[in-house]
C-alpha atoms as a PDB file:
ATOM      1  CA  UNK A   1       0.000   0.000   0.000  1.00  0.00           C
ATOM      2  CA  UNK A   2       1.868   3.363  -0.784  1.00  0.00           C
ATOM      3  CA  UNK A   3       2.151   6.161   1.864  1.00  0.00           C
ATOM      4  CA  UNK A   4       1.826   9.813   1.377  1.00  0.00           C
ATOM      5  CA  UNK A   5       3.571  12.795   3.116  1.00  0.00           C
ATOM      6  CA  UNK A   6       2.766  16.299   2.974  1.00  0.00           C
ATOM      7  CA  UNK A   7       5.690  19.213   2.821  1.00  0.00           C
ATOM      8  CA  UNK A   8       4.904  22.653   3.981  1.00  0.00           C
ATOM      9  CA  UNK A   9       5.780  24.023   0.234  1.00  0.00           C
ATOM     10  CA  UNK A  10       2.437  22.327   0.002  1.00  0.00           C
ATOM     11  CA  UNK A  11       3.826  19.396  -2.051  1.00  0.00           C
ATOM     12  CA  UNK A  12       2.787  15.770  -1.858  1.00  0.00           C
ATOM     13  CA  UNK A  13       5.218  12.413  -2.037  1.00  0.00           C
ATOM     14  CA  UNK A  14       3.712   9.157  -2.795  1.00  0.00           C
ATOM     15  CA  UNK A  15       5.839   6.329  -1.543  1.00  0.00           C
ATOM     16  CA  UNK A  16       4.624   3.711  -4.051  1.00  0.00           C
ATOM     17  CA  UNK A  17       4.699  -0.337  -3.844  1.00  0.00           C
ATOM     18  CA  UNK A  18       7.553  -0.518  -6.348  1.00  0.00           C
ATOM     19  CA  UNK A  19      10.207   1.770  -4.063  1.00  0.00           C
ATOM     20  CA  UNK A  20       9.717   4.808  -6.454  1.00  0.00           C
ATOM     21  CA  UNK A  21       8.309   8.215  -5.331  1.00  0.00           C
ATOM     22  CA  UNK A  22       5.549  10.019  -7.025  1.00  0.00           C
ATOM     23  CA  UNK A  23       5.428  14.269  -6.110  1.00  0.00           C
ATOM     24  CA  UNK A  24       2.770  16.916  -7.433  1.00  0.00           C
ATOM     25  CA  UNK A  25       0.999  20.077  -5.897  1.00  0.00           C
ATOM     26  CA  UNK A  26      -1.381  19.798  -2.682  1.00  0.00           C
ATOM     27  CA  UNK A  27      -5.515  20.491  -3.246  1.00  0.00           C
ATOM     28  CA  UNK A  28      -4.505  23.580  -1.239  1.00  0.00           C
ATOM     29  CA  UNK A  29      -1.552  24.693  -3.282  1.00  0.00           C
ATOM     30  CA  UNK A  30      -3.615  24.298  -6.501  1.00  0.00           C
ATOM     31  CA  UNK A  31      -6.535  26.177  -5.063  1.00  0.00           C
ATOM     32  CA  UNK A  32      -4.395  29.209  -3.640  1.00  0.00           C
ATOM     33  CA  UNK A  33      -2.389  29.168  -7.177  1.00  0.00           C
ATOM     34  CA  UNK A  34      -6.124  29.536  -9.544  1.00  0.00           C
ATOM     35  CA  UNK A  35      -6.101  28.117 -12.818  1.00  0.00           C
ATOM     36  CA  UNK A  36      -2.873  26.519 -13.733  1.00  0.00           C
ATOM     37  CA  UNK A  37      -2.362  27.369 -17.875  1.00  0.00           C
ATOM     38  CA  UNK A  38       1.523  26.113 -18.092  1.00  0.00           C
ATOM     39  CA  UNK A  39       3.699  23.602 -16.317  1.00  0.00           C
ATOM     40  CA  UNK A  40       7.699  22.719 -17.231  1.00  0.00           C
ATOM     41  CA  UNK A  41       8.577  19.327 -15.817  1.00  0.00           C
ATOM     42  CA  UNK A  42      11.679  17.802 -15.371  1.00  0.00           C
ATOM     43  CA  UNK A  43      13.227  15.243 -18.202  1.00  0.00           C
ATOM     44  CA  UNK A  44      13.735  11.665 -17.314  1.00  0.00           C
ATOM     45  CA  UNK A  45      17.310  10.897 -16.279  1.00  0.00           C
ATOM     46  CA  UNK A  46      17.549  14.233 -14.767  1.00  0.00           C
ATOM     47  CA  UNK A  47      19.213  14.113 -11.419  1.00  0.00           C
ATOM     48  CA  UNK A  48      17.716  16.106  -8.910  1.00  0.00           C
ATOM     49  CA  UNK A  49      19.103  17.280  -4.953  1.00  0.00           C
ATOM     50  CA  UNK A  50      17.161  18.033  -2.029  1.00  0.00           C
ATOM     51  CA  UNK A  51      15.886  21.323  -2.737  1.00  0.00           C
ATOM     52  CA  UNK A  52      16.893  22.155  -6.632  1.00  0.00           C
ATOM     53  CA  UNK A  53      14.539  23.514  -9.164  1.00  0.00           C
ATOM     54  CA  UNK A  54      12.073  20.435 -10.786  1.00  0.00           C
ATOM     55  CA  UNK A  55       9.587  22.235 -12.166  1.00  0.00           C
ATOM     56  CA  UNK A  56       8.416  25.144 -13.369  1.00  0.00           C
ATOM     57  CA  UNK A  57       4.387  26.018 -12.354  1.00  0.00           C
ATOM     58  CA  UNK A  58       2.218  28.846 -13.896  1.00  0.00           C
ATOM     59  CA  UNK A  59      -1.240  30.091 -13.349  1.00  0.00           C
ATOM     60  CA  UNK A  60      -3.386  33.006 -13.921  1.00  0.00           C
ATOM     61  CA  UNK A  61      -2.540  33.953 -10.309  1.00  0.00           C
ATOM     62  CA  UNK A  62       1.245  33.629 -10.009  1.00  0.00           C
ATOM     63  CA  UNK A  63       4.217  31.774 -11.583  1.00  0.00           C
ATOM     64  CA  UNK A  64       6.865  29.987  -9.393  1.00  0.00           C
ATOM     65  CA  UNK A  65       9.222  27.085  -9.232  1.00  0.00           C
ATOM     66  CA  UNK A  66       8.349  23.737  -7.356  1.00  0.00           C
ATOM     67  CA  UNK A  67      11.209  22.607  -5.840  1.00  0.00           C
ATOM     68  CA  UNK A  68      11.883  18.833  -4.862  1.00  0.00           C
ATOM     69  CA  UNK A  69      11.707  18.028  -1.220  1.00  0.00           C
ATOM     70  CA  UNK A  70      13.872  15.136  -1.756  1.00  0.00           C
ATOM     71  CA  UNK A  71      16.410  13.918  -4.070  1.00  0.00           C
ATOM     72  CA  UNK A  72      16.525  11.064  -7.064  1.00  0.00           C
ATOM     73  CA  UNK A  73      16.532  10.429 -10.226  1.00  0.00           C
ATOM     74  CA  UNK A  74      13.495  11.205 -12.331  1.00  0.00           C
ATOM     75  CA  UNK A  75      12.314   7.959 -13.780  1.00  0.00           C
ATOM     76  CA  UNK A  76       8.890   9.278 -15.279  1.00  0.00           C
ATOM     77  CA  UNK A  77       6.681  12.803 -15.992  1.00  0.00           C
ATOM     78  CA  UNK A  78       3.304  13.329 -16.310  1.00  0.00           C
ATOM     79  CA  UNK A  79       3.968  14.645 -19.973  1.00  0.00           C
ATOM     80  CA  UNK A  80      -0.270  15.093 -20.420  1.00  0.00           C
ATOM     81  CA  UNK A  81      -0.076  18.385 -18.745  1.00  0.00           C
ATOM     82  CA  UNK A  82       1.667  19.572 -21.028  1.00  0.00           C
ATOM     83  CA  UNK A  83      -1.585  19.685 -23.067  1.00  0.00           C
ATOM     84  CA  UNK A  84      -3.913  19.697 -20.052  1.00  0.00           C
ATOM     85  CA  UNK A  85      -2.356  21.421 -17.265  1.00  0.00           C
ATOM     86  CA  UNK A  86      -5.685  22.196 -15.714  1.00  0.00           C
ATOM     87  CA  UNK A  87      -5.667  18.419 -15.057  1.00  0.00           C
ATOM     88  CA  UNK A  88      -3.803  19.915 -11.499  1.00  0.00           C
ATOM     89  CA  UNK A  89      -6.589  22.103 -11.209  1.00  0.00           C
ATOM     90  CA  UNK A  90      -9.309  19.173 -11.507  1.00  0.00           C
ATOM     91  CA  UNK A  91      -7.142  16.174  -9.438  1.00  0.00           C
ATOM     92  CA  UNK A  92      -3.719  17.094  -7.877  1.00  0.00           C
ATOM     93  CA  UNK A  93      -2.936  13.994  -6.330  1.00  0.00           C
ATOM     94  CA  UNK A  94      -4.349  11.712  -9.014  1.00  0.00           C
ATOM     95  CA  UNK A  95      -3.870  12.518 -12.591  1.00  0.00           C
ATOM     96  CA  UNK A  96      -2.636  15.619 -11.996  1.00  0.00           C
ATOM     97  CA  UNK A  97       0.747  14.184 -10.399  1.00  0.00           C
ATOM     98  CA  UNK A  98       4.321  15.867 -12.053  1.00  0.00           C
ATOM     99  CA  UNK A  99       7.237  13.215 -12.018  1.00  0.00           C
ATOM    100  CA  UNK A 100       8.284  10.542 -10.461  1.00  0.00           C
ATOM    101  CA  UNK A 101      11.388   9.862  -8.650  1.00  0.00           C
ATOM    102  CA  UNK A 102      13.741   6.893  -7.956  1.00  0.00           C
ATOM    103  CA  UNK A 103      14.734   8.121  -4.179  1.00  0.00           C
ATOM    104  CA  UNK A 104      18.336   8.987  -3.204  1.00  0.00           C
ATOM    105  CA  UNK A 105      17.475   7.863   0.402  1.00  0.00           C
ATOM    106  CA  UNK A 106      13.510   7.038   0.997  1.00  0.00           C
ATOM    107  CA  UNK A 107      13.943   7.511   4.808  1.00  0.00           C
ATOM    108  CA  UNK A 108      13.850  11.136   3.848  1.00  0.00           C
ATOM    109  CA  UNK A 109      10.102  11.198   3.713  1.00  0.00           C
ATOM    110  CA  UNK A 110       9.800  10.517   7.078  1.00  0.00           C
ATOM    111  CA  UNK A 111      10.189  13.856   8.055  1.00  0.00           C
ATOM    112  CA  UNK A 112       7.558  15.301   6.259  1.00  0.00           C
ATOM    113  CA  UNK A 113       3.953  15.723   7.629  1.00  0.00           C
ATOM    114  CA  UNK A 114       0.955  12.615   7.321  1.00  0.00           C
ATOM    115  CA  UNK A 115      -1.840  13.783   6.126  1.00  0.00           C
ATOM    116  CA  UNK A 116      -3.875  14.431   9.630  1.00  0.00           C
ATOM    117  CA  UNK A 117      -0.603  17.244  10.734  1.00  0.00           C
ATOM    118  CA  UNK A 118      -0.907  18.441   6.895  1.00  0.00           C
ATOM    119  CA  UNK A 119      -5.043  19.113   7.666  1.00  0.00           C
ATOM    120  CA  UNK A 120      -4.167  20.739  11.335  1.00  0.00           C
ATOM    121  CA  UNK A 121      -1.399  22.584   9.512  1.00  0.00           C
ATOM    122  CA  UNK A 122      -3.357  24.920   6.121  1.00  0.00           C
ATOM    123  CA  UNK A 123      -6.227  25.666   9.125  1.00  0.00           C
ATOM    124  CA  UNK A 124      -3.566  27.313  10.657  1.00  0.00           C
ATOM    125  CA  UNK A 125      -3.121  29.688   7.693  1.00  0.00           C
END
């Protein structure tokens, strides 16, 4: 059964059956960002640190970078939003995920927020 944590950049990491990693955007982060019209991904093979630049997010709000909470390799993208990135908009943490990542060390999740202390932690916004 996979496992999800919740980072207070408002991003979500899937721990998956297989070992990998899948990250997008939180419902809240969608919701504060409005309609998302353009998203830059990573490529496959990139190599990605704690912290660096993965992807590029824009919407008729604002326009930012997503930055990876953890490190890896990316092993896949979600390459339909490049034609439907209002797919973020409609299901962030189903079809509307961004990459996913071989992990450099998947203990790293651990010290990101379940999904009860993400819920306690947006009211508090």
């Amino acid at each position: 059964m996979s496992s999800i944590r919740f980072t207070e950049d408002h991003e979500w990491l899937r721990l998956e059956d297989d070992g990998t990693v899948t990250i997008g955007i939180t419902d809240y982060a969608q919701d504060q960002l409005g309609d998302i019209v353009y998203i830059e991904l990573p490529n496959v093979g990139d190599m990605l640190s704690t912290g660096s630049e993965a992807a590029v997010i824009e919407s008729v709000k604002a326009a930012g970078e997503i930055k990876t909470a953890i490190g890896g390799e990316v092993l896949a993208v979600n390459d339909a939003l490049a034609d439907k990135p209002e797919a973020v908009n409609l299901d962030p943490t189903d079809s509307g995920w961004f990459f996913k990542l071989a992990p450099d060390d998947v203990g790293e999740l651990d010290q990101f927020m379940d999904e009860d202390t993400y819920q306690e932690f947006i009211k508090e916004l």
